[in-house]
N, C-alpha and C. Protein backbone atom coordinates (compact mmCIF):
# COMPACT_ATOMS: atom_id res chain seq x y z
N UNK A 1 78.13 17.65 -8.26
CA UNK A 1 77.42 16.51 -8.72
C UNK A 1 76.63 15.87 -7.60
N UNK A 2 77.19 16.35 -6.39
CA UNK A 2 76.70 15.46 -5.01
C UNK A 2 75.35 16.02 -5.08
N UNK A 3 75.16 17.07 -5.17
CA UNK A 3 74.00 18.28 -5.04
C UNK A 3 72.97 17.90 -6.06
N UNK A 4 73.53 17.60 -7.52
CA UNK A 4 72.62 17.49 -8.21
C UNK A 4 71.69 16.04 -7.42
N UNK A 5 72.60 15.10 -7.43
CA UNK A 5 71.67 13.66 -7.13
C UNK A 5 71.21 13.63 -5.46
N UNK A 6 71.66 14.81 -4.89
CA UNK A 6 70.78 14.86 -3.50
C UNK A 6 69.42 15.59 -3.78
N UNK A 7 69.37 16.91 -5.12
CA UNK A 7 68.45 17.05 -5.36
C UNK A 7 67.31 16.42 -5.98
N UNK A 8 67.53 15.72 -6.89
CA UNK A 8 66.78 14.47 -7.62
C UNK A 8 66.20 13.89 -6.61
N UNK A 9 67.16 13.25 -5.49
CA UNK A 9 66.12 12.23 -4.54
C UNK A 9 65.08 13.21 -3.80
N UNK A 10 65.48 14.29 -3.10
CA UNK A 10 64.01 14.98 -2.75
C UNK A 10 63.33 15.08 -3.17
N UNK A 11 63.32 15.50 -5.00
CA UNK A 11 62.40 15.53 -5.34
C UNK A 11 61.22 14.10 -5.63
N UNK A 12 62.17 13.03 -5.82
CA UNK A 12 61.36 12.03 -5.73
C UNK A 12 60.56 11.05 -4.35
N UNK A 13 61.14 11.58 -3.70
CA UNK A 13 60.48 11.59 -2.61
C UNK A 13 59.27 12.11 -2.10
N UNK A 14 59.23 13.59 -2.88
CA UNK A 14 58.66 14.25 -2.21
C UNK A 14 57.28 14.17 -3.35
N UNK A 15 57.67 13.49 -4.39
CA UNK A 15 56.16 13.08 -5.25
C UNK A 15 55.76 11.44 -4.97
N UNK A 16 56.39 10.62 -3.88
CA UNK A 16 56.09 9.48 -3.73
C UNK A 16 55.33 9.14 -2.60
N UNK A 17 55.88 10.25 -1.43
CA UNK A 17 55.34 10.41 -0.22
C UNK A 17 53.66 10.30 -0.22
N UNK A 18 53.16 9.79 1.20
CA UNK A 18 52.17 9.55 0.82
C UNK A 18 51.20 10.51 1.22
N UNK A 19 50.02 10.99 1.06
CA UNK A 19 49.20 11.88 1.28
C UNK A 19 48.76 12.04 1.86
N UNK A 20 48.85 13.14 2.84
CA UNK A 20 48.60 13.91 4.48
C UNK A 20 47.22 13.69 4.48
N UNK A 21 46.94 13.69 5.80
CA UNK A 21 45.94 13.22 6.32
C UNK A 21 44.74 14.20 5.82
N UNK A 22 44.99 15.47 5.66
CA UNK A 22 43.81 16.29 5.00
C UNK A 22 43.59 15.74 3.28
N UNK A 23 44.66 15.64 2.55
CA UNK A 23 44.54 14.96 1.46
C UNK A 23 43.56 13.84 1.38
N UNK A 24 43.81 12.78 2.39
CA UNK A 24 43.30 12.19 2.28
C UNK A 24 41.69 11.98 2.74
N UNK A 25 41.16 12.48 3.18
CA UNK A 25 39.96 13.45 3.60
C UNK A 25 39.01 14.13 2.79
N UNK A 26 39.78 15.04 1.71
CA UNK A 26 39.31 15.43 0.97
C UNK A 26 39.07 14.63 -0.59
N UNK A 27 39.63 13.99 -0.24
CA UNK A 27 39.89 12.30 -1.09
C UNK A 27 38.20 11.66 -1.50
N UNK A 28 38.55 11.34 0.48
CA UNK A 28 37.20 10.92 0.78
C UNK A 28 35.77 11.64 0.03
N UNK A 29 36.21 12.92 0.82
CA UNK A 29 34.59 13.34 0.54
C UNK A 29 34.48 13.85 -0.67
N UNK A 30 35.13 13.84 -1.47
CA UNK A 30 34.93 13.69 -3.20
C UNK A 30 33.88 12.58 -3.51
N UNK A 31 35.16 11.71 -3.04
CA UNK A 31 34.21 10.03 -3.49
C UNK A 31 32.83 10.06 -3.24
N UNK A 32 32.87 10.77 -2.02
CA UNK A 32 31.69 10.69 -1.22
C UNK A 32 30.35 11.71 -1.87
N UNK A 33 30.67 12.56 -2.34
CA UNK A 33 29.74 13.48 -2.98
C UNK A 33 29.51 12.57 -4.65
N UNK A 34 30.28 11.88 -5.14
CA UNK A 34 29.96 11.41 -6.17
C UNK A 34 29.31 10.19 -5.73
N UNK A 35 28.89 9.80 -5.25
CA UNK A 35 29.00 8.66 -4.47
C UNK A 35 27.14 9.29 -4.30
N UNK A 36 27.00 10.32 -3.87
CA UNK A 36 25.70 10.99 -3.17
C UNK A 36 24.93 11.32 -4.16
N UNK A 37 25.57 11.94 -5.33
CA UNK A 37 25.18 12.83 -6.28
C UNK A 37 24.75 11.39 -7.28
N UNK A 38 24.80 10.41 -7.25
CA UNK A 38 24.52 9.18 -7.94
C UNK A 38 23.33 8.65 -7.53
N UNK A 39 23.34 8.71 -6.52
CA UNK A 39 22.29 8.15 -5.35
C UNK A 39 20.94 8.76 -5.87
N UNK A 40 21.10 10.54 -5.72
CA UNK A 40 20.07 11.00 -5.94
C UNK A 40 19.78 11.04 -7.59
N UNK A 41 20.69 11.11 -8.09
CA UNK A 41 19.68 10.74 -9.87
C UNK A 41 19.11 9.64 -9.99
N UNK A 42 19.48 8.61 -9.11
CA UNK A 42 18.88 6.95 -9.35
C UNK A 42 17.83 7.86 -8.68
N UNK A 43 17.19 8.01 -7.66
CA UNK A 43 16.05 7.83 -7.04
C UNK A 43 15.24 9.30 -7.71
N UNK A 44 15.84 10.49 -8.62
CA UNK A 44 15.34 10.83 -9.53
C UNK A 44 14.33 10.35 -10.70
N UNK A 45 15.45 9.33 -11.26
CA UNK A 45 15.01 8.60 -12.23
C UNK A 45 13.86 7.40 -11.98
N UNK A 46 13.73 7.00 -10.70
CA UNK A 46 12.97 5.91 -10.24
C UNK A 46 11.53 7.06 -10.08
N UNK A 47 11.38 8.04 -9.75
CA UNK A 47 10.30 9.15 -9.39
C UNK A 47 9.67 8.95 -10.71
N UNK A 48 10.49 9.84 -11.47
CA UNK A 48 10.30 9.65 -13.43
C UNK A 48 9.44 8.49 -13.56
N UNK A 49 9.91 7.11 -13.43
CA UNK A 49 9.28 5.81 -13.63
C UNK A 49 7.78 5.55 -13.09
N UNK A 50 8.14 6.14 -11.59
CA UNK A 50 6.60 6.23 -11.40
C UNK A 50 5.59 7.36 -11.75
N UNK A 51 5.99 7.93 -12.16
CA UNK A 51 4.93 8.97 -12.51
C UNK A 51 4.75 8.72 -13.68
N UNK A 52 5.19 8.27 -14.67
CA UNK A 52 5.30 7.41 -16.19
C UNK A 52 3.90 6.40 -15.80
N UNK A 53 4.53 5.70 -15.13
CA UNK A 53 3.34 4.34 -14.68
C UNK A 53 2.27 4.77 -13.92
N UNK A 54 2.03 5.69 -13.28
CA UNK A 54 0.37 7.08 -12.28
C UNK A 54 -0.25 7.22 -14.12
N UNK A 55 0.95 7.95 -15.12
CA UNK A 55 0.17 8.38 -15.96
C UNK A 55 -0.52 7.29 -17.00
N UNK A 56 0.17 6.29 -17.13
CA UNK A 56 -0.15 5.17 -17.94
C UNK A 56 -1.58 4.86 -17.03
N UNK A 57 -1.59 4.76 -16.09
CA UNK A 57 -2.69 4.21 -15.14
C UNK A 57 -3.84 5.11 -15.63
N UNK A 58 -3.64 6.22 -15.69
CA UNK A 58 -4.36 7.30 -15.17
C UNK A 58 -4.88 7.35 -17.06
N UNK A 59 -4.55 7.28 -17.92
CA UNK A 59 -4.92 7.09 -19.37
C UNK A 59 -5.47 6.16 -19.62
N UNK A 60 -5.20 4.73 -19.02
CA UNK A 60 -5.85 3.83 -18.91
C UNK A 60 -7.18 3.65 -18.18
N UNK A 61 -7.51 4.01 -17.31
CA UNK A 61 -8.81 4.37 -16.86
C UNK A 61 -9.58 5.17 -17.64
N UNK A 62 -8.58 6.70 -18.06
CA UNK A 62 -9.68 7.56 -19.22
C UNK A 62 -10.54 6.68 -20.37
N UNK A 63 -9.66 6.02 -20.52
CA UNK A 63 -9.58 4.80 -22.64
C UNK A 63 -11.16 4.26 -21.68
N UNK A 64 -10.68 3.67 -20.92
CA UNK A 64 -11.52 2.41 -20.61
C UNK A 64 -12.97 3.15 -20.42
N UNK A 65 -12.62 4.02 -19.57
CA UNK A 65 -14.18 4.85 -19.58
C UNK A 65 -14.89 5.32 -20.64
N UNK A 66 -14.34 5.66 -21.06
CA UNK A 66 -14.41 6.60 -22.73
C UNK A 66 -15.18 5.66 -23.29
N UNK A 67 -14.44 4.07 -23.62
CA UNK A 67 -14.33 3.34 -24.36
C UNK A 67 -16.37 2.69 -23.90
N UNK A 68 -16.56 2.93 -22.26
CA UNK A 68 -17.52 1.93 -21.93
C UNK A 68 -18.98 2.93 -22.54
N UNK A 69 -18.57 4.04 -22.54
CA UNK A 69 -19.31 5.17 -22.54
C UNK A 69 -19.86 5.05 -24.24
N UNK A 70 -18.64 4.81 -24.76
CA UNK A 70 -19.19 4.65 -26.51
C UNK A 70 -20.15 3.81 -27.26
N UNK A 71 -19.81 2.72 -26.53
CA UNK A 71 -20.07 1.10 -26.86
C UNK A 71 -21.43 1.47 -26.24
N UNK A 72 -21.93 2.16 -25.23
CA UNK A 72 -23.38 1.97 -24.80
C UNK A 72 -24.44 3.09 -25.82
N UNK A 73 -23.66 4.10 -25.87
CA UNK A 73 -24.25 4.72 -26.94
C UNK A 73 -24.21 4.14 -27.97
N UNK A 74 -23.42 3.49 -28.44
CA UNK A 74 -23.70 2.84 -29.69
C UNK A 74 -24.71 1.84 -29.97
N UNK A 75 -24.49 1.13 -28.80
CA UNK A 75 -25.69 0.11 -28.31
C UNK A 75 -27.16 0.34 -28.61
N UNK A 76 -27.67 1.93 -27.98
CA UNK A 76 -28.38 2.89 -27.75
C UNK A 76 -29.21 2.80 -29.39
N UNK A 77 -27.93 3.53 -29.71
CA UNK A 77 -28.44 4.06 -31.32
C UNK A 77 -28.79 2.98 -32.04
N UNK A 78 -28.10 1.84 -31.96
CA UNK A 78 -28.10 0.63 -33.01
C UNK A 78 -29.53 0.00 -32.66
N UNK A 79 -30.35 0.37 -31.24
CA UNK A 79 -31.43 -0.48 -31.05
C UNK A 79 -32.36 0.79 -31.48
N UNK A 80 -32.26 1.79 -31.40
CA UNK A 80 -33.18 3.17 -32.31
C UNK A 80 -32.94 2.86 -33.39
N UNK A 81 -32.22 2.84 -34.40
CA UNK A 81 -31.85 2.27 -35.95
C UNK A 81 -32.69 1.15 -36.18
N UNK A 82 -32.75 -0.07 -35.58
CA UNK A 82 -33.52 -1.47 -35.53
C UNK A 82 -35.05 -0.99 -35.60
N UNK A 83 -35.38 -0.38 -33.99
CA UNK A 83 -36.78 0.28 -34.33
C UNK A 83 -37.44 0.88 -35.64
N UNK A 84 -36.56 1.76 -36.15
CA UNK A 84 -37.11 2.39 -36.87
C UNK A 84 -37.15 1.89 -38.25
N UNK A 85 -36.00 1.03 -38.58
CA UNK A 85 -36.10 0.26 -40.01
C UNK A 85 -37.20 -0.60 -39.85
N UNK A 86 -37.47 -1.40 -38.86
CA UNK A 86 -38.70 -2.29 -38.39
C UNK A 86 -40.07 -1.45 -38.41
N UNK A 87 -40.07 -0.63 -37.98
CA UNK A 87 -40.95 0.99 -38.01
C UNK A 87 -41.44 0.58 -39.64
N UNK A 88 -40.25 1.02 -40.79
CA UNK A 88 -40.53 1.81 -41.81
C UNK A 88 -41.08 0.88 -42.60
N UNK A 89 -40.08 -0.19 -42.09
CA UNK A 89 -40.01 -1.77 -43.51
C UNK A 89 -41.86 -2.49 -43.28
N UNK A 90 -42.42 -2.69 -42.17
CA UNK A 90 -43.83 -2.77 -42.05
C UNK A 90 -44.94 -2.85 -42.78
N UNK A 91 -45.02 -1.17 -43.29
CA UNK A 91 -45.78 -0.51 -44.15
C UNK A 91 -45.45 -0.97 -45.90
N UNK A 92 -44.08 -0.69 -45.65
CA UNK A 92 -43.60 -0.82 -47.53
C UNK A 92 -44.20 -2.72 -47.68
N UNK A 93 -43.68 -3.56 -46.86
CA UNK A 93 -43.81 -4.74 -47.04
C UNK A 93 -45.63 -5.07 -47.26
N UNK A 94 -46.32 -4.68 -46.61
CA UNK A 94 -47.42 -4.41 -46.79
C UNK A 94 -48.11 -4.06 -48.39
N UNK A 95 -47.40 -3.01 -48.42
CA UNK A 95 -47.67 -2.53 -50.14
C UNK A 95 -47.11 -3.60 -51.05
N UNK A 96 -45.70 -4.11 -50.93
CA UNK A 96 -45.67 -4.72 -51.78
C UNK A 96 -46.18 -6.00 -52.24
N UNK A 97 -47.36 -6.71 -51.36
CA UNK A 97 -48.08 -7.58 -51.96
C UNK A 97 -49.57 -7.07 -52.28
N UNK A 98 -49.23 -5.37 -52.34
CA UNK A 98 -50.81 -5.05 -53.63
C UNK A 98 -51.27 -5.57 -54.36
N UNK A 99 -52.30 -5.39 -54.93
CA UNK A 99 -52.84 -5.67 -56.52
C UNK A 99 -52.60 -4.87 -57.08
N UNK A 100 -52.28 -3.78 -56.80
CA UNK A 100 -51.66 -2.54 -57.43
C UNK A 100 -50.29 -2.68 -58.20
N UNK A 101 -50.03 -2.66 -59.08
CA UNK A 101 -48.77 -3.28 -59.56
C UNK A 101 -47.49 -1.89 -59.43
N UNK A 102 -48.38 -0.67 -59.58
CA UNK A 102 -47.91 0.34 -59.68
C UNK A 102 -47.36 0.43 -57.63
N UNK A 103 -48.09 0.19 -57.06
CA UNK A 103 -47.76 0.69 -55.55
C UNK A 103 -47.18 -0.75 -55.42
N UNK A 104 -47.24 -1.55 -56.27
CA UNK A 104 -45.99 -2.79 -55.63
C UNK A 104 -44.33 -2.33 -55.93
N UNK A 105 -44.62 -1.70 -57.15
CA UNK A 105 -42.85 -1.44 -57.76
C UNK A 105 -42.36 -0.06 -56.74
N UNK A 106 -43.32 0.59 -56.78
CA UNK A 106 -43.05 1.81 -56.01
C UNK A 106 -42.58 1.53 -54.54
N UNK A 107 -43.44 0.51 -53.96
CA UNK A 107 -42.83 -0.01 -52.29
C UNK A 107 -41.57 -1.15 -52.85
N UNK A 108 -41.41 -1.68 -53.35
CA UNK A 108 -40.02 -2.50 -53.78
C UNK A 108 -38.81 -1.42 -53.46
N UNK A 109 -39.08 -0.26 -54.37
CA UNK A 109 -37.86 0.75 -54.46
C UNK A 109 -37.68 1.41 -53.51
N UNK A 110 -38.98 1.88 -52.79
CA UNK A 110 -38.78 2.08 -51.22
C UNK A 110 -38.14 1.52 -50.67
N UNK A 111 -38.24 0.09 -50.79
CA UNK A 111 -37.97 -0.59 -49.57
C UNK A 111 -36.14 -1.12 -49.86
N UNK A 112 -36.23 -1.01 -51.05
CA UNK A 112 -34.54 -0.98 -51.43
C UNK A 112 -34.04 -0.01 -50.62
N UNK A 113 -34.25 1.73 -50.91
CA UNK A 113 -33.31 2.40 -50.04
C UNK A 113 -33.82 2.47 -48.94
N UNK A 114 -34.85 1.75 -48.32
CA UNK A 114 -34.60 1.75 -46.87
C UNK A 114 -34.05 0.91 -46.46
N UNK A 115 -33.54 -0.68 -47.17
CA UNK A 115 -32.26 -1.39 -47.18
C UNK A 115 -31.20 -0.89 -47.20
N UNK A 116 -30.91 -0.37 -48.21
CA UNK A 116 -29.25 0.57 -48.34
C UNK A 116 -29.38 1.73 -47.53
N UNK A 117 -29.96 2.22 -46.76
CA UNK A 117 -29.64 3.09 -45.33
C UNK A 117 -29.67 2.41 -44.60
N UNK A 118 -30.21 1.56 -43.93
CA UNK A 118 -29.90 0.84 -43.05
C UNK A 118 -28.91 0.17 -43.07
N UNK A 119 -28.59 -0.67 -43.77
CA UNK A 119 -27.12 -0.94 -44.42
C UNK A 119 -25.82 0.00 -43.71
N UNK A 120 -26.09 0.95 -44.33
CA UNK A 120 -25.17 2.21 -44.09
C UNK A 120 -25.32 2.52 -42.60
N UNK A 121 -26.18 3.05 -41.81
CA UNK A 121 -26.29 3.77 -40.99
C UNK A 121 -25.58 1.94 -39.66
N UNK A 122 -25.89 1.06 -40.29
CA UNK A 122 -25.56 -0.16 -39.19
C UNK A 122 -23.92 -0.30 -39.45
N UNK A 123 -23.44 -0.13 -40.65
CA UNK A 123 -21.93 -0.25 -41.09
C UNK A 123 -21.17 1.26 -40.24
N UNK A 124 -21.69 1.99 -40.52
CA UNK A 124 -21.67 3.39 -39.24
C UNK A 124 -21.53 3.18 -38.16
N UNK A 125 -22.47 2.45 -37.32
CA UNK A 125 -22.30 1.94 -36.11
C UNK A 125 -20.79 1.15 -35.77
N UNK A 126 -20.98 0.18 -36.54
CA UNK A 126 -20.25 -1.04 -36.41
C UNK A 126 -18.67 -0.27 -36.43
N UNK A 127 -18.52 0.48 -37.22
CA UNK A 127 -17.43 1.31 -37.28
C UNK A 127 -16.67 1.75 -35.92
N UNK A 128 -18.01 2.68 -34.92
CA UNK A 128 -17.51 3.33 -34.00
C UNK A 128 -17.79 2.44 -33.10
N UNK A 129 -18.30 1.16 -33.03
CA UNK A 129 -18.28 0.31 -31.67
C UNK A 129 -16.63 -0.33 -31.99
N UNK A 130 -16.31 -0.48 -33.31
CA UNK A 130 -14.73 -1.32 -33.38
C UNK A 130 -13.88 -0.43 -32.85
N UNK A 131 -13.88 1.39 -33.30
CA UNK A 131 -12.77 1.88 -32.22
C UNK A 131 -13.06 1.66 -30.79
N UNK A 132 -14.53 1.68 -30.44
CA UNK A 132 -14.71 1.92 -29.04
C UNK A 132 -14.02 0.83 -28.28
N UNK A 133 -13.74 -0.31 -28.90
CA UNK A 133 -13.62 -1.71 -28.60
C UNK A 133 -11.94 -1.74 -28.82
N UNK A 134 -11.49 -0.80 -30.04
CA UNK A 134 -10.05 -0.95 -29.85
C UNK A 134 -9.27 0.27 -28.72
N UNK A 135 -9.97 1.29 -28.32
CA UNK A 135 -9.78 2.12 -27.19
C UNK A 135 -9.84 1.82 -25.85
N UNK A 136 -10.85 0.32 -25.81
CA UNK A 136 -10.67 -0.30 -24.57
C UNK A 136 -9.59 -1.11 -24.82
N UNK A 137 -9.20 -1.79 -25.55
CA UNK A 137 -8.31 -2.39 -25.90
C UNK A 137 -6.91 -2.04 -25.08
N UNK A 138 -6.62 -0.77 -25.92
CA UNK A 138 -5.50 -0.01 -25.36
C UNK A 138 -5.47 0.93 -24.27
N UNK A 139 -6.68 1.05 -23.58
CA UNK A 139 -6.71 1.57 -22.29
C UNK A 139 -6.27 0.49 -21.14
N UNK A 140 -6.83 -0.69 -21.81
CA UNK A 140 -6.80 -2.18 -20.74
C UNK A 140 -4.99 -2.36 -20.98
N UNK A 141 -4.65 -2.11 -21.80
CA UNK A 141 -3.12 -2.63 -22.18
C UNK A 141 -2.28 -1.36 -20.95
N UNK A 142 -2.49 -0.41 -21.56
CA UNK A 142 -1.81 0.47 -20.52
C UNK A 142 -2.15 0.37 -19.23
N UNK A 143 -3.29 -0.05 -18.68
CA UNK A 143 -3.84 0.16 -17.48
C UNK A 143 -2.45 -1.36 -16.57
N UNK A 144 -2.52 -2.10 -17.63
CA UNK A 144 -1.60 -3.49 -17.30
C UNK A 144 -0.45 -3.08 -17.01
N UNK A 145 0.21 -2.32 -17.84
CA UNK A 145 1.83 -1.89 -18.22
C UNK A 145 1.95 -1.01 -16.72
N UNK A 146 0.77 0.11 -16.84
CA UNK A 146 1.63 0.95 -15.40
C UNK A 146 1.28 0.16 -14.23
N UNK A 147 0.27 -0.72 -13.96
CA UNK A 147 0.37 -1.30 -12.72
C UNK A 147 1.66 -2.23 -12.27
N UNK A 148 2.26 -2.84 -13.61
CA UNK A 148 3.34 -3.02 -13.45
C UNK A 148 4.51 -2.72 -13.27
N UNK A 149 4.43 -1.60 -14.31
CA UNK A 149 5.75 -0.37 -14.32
C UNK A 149 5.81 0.41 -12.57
N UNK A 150 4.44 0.34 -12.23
CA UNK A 150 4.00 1.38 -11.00
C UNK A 150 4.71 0.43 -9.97
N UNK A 151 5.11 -1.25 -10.23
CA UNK A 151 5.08 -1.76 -8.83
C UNK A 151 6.77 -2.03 -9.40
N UNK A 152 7.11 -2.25 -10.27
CA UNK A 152 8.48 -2.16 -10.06
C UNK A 152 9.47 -0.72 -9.90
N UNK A 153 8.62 0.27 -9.83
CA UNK A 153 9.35 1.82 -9.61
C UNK A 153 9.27 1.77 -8.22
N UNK A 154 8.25 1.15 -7.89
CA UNK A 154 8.09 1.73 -5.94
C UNK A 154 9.19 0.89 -5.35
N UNK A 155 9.71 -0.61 -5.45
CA UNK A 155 10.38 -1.06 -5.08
C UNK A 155 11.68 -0.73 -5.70
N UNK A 156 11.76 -0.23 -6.82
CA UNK A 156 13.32 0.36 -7.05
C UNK A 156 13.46 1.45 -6.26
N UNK A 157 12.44 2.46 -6.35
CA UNK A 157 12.24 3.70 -5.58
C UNK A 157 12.58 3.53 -4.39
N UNK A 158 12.00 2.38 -3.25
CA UNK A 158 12.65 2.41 -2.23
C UNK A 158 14.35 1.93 -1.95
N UNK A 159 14.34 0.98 -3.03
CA UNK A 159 16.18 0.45 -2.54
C UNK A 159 16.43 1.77 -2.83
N UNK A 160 16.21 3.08 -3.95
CA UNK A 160 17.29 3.77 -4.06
C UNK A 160 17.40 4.84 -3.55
N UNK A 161 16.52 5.17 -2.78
CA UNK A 161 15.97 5.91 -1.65
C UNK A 161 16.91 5.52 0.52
N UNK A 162 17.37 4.18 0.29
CA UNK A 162 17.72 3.85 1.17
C UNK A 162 19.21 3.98 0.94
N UNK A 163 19.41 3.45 -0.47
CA UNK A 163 20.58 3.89 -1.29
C UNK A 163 21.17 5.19 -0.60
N UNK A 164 20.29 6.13 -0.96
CA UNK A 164 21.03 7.63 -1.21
C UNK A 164 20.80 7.99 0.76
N UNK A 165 20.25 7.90 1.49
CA UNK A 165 19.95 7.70 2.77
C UNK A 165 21.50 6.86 3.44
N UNK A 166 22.08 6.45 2.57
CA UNK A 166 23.00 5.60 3.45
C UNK A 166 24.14 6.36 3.10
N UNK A 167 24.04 6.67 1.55
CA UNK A 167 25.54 7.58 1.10
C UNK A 167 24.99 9.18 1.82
N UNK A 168 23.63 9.43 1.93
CA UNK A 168 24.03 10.64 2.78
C UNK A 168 24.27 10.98 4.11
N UNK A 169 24.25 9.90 4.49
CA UNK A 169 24.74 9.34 6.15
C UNK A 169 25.90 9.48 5.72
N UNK A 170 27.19 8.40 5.06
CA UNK A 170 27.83 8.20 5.06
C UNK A 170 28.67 9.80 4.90
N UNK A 171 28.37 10.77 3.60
CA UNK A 171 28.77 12.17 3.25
C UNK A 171 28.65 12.71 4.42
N UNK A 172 27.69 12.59 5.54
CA UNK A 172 27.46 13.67 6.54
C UNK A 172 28.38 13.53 7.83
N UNK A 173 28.67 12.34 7.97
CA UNK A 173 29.97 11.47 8.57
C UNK A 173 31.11 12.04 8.30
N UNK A 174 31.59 11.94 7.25
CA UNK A 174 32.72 12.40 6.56
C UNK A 174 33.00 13.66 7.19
N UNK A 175 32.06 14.69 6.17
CA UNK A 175 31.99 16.05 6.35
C UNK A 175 31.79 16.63 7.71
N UNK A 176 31.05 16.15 8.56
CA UNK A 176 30.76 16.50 9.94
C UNK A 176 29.51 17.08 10.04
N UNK A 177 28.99 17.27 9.01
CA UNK A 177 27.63 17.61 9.11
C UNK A 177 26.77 16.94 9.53
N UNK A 178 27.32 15.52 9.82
CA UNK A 178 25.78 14.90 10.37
C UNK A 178 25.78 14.87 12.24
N UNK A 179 27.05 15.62 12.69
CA UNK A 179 27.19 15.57 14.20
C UNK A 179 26.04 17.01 14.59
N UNK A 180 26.19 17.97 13.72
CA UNK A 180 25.57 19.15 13.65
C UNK A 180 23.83 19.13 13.74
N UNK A 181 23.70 17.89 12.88
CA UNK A 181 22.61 17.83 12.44
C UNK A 181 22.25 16.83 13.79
N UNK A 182 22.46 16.25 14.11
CA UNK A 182 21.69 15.22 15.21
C UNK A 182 22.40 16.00 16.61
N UNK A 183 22.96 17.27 16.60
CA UNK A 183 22.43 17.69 18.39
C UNK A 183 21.90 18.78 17.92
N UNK A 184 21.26 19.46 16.67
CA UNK A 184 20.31 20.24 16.67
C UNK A 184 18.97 19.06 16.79
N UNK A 185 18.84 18.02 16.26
CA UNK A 185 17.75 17.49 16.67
C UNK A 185 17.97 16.67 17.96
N UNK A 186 18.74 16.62 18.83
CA UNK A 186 18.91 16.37 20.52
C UNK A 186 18.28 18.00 20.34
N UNK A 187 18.66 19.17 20.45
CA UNK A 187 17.89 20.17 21.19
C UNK A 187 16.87 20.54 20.88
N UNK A 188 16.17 20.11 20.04
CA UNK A 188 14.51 20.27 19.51
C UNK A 188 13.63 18.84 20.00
N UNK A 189 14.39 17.88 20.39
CA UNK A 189 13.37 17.50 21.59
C UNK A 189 13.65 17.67 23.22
């Protein structure tokens, strides 16, 4: 019976005892690699952010250009359209105060569908200057978002950059790799 309860206490001893110095080491540089391996997905994920906000930027300039490029052509056309209804309407208006009763009704009806095309061809316009105008719209909106998005990634980017710089100091410490690493760079200068 002596045996049994001398065996019991070794064994509890020997799961209470505390953990040798390599244990505890390897402890460490667990922590320490999770610890590293965290570091670098944050400053992963902060990369992601800015290149999100380069591309928002970078779409936003396209819109806006696009957008300035439309609106002048449209501009363009809408003052060729003006000309030419002014052009056409001239002549008909002319006729229609004939004595001719026949070339008065005849320039009236003329001059109707050269109303209702013009009409049309200006409602046409008006159409593609409103996207052009809602493409700047949303080029100007994004152009806002990534300059913002762009300036809060660079400053996350750097804390987490100094972040992972400190846990990989700290890992290279641990491990001994960072004694390795700084007298190969003592013998390369």
């Amino acid at each position: 019976m002596m045996s049994c309860i001398l065996l019991t206490s070794s064994i509890i001893n020997a799961q209470t005892q505390p953990l040798s110095a390599a244990d505890k080491k390897a402890a460490e540089v667990k922590k320490l690699e999770v610890a590293l391996t965290a570091a670098k997905n944050k400053v992963a994920i902060n990369e992601r952010q800015l290149k999100t906000a380069d591309s928002l930027i970078t779409s936003g300039n396209d819109l806006t250009a696009e957008s300035k490029s439309e609106t002048k052509a449209v501009t363009n056309e809408r003052k060729t359209v003006d000309k030419t209804y002014e052009a056409a309407k001239k002549p008909l208006l002319k006729q229609s105060v004939s004595k001719d009763k026949t070339e008065v009704t005849q320039a009236k009806a003329e001059l109707k569908t050269l109303d209702t095309q013009y009409k049309t061809d200006v409602k046409a316009l008006d159409t593609r200057l409103k996207a052009a105008t809602k493409k700047e719209t949303t080029g100007t909106a994004n152009l806002t978002k990534g300059k913002a998005g762009k300036k809060s990634a660079q400053d996350a980017l750097k804390l987490s950059q100094a972040s992972l710089d400190a846990a990989q100091a700290k890992y290279d410490d641990a491990t001994g790799a960072g004694k390795d690493a700084s007298a190969k760079a003592k013998k390369k200068k």
